[in-house]
N, C-alpha and C. Protein backbone atom coordinates (compact mmCIF):
# COMPACT_ATOMS: atom_id res chain seq x y z
N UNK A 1 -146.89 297.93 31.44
CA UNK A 1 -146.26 297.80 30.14
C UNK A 1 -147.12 296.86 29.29
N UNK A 2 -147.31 297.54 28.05
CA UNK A 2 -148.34 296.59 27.37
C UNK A 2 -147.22 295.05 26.84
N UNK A 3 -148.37 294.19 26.21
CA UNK A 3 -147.38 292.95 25.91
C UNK A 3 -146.92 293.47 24.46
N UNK A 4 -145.81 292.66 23.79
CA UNK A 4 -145.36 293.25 22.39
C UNK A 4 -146.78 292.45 21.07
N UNK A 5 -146.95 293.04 20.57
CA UNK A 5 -147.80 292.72 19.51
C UNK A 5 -147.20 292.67 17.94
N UNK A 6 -147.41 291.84 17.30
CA UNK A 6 -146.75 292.34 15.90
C UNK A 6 -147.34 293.03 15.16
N UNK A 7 -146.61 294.08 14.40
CA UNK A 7 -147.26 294.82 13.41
C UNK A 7 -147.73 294.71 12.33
N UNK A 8 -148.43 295.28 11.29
CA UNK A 8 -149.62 295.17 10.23
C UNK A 8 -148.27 294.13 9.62
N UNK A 9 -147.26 294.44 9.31
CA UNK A 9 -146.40 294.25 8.11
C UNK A 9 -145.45 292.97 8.89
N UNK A 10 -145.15 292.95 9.96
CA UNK A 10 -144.63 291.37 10.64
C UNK A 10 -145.86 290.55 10.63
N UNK A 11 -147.61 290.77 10.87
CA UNK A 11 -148.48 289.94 10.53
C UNK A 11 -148.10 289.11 9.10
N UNK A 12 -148.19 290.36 8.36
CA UNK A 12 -148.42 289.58 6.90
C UNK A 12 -146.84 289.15 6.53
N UNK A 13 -145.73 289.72 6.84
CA UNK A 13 -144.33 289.16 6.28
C UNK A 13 -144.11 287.80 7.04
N UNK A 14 -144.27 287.81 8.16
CA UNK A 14 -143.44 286.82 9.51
C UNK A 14 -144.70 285.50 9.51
N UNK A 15 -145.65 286.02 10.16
CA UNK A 15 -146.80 285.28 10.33
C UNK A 15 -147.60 284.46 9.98
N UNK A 16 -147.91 284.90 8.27
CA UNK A 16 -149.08 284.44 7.95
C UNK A 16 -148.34 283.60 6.71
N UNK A 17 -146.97 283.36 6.68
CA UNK A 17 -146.27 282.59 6.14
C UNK A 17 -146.24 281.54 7.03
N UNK A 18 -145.63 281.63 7.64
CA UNK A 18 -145.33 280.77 9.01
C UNK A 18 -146.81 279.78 9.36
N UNK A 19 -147.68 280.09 9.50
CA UNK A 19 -149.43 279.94 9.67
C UNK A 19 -149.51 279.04 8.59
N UNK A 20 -149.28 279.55 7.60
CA UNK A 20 -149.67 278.62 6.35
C UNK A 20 -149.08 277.65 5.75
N UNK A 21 -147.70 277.75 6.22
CA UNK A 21 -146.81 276.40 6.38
C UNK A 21 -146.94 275.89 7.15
N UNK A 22 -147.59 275.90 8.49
CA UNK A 22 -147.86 275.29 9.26
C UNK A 22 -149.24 274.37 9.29
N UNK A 23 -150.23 275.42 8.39
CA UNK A 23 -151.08 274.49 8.29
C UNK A 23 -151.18 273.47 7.28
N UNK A 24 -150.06 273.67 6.64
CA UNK A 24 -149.61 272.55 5.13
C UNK A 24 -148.97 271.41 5.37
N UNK A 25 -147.86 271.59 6.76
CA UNK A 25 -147.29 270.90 7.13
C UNK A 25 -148.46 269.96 8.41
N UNK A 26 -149.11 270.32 8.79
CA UNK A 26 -150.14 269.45 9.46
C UNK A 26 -150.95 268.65 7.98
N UNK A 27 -151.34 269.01 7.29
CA UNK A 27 -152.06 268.45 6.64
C UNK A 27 -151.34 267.26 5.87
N UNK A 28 -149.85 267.72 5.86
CA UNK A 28 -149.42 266.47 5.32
C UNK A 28 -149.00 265.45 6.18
N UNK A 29 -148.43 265.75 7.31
CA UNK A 29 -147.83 264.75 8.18
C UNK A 29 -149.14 263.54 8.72
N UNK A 30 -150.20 264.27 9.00
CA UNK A 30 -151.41 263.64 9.21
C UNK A 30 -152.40 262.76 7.66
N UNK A 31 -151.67 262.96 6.89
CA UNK A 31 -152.00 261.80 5.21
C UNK A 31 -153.35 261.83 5.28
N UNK A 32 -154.03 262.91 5.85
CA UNK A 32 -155.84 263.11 5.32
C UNK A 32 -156.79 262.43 7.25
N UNK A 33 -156.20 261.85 7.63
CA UNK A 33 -156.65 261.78 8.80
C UNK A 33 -157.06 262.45 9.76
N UNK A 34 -158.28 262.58 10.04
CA UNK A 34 -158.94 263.16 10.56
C UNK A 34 -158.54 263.60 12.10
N UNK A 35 -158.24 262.47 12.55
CA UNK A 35 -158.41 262.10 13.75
C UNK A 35 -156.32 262.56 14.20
N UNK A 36 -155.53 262.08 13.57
CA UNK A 36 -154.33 262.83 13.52
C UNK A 36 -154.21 263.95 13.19
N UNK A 37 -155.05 264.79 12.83
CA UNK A 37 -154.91 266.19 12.56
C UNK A 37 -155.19 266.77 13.62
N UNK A 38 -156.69 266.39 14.00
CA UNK A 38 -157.21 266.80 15.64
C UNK A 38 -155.70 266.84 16.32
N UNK A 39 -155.46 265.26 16.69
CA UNK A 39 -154.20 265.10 17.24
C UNK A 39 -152.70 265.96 17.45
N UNK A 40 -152.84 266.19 16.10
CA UNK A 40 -151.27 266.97 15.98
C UNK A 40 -151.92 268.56 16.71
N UNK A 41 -152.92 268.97 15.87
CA UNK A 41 -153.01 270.07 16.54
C UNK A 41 -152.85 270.47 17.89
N UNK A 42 -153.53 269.27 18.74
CA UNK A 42 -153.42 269.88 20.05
C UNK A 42 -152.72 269.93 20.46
N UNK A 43 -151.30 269.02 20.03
CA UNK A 43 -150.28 268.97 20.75
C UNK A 43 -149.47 269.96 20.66
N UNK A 44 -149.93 270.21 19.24
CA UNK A 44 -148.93 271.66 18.87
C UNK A 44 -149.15 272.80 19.58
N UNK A 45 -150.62 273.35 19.94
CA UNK A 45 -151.38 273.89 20.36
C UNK A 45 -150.80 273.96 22.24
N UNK A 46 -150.89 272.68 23.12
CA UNK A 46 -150.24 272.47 23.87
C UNK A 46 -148.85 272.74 24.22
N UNK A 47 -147.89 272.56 23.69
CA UNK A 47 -146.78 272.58 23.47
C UNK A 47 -146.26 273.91 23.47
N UNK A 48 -146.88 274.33 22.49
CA UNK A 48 -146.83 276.17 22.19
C UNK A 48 -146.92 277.07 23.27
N UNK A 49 -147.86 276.51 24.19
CA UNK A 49 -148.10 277.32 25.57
C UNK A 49 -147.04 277.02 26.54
N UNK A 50 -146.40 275.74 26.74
CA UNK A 50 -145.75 275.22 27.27
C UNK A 50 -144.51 276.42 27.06
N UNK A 51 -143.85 276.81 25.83
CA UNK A 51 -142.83 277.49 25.68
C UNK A 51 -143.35 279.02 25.88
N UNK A 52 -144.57 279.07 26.20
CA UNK A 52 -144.48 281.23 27.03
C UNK A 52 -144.61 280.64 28.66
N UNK A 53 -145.40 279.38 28.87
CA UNK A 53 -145.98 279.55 30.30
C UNK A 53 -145.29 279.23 31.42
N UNK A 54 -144.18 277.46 30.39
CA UNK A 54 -143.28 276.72 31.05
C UNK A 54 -144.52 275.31 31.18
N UNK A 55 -144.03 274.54 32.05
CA UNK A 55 -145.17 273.51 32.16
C UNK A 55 -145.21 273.30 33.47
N UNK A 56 -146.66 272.76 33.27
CA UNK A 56 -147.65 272.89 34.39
C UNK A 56 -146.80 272.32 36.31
N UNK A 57 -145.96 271.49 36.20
CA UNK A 57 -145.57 271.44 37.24
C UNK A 57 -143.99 272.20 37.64
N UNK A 58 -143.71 272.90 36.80
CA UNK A 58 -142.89 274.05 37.10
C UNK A 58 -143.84 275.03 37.73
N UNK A 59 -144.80 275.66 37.24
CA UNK A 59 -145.53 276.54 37.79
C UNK A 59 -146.18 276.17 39.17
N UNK A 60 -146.62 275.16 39.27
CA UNK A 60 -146.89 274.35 40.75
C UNK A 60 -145.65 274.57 41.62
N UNK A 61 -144.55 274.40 41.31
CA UNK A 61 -143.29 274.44 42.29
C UNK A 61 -143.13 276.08 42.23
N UNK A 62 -143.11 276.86 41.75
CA UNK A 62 -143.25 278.49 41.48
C UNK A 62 -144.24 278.55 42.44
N UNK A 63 -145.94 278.67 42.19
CA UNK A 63 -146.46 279.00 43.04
C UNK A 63 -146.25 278.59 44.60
N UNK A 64 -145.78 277.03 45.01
CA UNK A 64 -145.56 277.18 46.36
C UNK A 64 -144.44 277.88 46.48
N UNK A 65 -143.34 278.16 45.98
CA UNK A 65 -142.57 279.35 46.12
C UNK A 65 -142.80 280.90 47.02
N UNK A 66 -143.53 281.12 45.83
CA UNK A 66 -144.04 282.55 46.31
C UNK A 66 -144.66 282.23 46.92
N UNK A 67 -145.86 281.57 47.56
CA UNK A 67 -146.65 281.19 48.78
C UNK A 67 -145.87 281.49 49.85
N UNK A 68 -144.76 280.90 50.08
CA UNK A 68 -143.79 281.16 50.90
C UNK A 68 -143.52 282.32 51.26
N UNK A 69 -142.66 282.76 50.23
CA UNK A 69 -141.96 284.32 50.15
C UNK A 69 -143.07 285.57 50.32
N UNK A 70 -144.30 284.78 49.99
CA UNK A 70 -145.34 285.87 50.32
C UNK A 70 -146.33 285.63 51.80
N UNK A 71 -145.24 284.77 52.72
CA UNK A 71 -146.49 284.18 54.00
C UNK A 71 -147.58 284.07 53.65
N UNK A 72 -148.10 283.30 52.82
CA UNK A 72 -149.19 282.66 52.21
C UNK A 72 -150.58 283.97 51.80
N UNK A 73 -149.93 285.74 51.49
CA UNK A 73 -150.57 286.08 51.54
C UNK A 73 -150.80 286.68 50.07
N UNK A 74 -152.13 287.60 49.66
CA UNK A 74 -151.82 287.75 48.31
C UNK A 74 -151.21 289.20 48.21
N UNK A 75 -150.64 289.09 47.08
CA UNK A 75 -149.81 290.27 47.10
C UNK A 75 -150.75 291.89 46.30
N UNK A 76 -151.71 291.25 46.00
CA UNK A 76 -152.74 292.89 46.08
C UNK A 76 -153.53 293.50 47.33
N UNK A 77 -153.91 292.53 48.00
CA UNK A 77 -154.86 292.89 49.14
C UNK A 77 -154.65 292.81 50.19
N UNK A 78 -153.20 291.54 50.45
CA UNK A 78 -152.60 291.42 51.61
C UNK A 78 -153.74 290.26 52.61
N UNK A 79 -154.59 289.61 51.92
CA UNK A 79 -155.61 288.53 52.63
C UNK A 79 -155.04 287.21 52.39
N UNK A 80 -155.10 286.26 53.39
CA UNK A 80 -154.56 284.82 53.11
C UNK A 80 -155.81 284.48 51.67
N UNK A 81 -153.97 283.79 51.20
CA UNK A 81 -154.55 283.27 49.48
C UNK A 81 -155.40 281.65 50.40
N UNK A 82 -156.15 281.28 49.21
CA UNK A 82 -156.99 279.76 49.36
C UNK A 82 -155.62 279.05 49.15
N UNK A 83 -155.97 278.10 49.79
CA UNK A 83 -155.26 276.97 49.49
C UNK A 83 -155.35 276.36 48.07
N UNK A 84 -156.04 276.38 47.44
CA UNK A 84 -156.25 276.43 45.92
C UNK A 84 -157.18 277.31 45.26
N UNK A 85 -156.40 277.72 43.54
CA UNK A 85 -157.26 278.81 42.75
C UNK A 85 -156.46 280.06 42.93
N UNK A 86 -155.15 280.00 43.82
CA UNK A 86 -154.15 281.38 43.59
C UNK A 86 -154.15 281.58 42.43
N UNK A 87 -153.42 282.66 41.86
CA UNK A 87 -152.89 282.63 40.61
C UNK A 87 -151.51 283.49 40.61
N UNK A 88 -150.49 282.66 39.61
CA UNK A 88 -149.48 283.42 39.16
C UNK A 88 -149.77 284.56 38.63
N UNK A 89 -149.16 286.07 38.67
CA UNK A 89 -149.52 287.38 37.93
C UNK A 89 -147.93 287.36 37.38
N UNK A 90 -147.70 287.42 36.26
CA UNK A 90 -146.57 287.81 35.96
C UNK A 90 -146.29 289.64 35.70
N UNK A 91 -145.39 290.79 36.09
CA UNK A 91 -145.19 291.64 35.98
C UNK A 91 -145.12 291.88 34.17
N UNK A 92 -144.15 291.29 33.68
CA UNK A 92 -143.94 291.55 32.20
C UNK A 92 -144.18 290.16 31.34
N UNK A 93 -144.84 289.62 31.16
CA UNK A 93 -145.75 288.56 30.07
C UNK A 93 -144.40 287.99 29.59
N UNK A 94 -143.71 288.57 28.90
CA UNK A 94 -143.10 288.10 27.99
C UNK A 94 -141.71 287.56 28.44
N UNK A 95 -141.24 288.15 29.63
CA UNK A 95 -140.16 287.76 30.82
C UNK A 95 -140.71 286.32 31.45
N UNK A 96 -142.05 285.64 31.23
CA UNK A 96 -142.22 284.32 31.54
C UNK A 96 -142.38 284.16 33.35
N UNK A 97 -142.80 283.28 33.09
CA UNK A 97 -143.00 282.67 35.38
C UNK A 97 -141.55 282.47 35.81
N UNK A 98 -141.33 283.56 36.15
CA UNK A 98 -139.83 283.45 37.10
C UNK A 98 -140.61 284.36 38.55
N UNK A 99 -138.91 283.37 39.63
CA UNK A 99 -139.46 283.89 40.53
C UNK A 99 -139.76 285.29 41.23
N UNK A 100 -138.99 286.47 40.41
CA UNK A 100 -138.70 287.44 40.09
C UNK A 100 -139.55 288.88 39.66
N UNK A 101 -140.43 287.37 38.22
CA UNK A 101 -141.45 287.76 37.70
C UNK A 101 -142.82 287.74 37.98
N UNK A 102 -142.82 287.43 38.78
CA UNK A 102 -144.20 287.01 39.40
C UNK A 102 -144.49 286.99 40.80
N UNK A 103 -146.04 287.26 41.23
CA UNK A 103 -146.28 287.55 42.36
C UNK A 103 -147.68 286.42 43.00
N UNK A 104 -148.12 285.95 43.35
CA UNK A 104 -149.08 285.08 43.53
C UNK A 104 -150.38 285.91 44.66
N UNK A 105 -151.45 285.73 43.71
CA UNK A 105 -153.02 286.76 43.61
C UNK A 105 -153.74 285.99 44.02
N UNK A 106 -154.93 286.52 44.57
CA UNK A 106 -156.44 286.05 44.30
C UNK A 106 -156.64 285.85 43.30
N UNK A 107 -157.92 284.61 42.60
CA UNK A 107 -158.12 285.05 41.40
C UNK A 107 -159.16 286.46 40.85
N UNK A 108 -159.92 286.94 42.26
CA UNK A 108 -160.59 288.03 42.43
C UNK A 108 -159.53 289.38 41.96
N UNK A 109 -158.42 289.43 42.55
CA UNK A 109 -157.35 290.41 42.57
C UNK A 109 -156.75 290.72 41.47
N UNK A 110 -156.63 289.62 40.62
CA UNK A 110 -156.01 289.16 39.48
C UNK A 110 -157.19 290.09 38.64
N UNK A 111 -158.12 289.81 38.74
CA UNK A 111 -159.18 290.34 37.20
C UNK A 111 -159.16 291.50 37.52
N UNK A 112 -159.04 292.24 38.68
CA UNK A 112 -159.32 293.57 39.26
C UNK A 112 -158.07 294.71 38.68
N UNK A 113 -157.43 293.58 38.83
CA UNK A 113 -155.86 294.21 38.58
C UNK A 113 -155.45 294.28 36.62
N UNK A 114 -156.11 293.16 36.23
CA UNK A 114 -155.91 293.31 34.70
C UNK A 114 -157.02 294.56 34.73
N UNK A 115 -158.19 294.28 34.75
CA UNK A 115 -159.53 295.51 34.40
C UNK A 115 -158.77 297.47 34.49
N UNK A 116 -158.08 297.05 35.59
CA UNK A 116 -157.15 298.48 36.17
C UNK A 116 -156.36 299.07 34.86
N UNK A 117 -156.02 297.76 34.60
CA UNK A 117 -154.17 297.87 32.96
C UNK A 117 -154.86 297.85 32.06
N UNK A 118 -156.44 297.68 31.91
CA UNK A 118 -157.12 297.33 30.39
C UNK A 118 -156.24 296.09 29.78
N UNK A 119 -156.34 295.12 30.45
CA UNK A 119 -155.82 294.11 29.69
C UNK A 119 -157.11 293.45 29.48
N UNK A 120 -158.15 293.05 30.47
CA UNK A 120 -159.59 292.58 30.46
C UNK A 120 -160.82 293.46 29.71
């Protein structure tokens, strides 16, 4: 299933409003500062990922999860995963790292497996 994308007309209605208040609203909260702009951005930037990916030690407790549920093996090839460099595969992107949603890969398996879906 591909991921949802927005269209020509949610780009320009939804988006590029949103984008541009956003970049107005950085420019002011940061009063010309250079160095707070950097700042805000990343956090925003950070943060943003945080709400598709979850944060980073939720996904740590997820992956030993499925480690488990998968006898430490990967779920494309069936070879013991490394002890580090697995990776979460989520089935549907947008359903997020649940345990449900996800299966824990090689990172070899993982690119093999996007290249397959044309996601790579």
């Amino acid at each position: 299933m591909a991921n949802p994308q927005l269209t020509k007309q949610q780009r320009e209605e939804l988006f590029a409003p949103l984008f541009k208040q956003t970049k107005k609203e950085l420019d002011r909260l940061s009063g010309g500062d250079g160095d707070v702009l950097f700042a805000l951005r990343r956090k925003l930037a950070k943060d943003l990922g945080y709400l598709e990916r979850g944060e980073p030690m939720m996904r740590v407790k997820l992956k030993a999860q499925k480690r488990k549920e998968q006898s430490g093996l990967c779920a494309v090839c069936g070879k013991t995963l490394p002890e580090k460099g697995a990776e979460l595969d989520r089935f549907v992107a947008k359903l997020g790292y649940t345990l449900k949603n996800t299966r824990l890969v090689h990172h070899e398996c993982h690119i093999e497996d996007q290249k397959k879906k044309k996601y790579a």
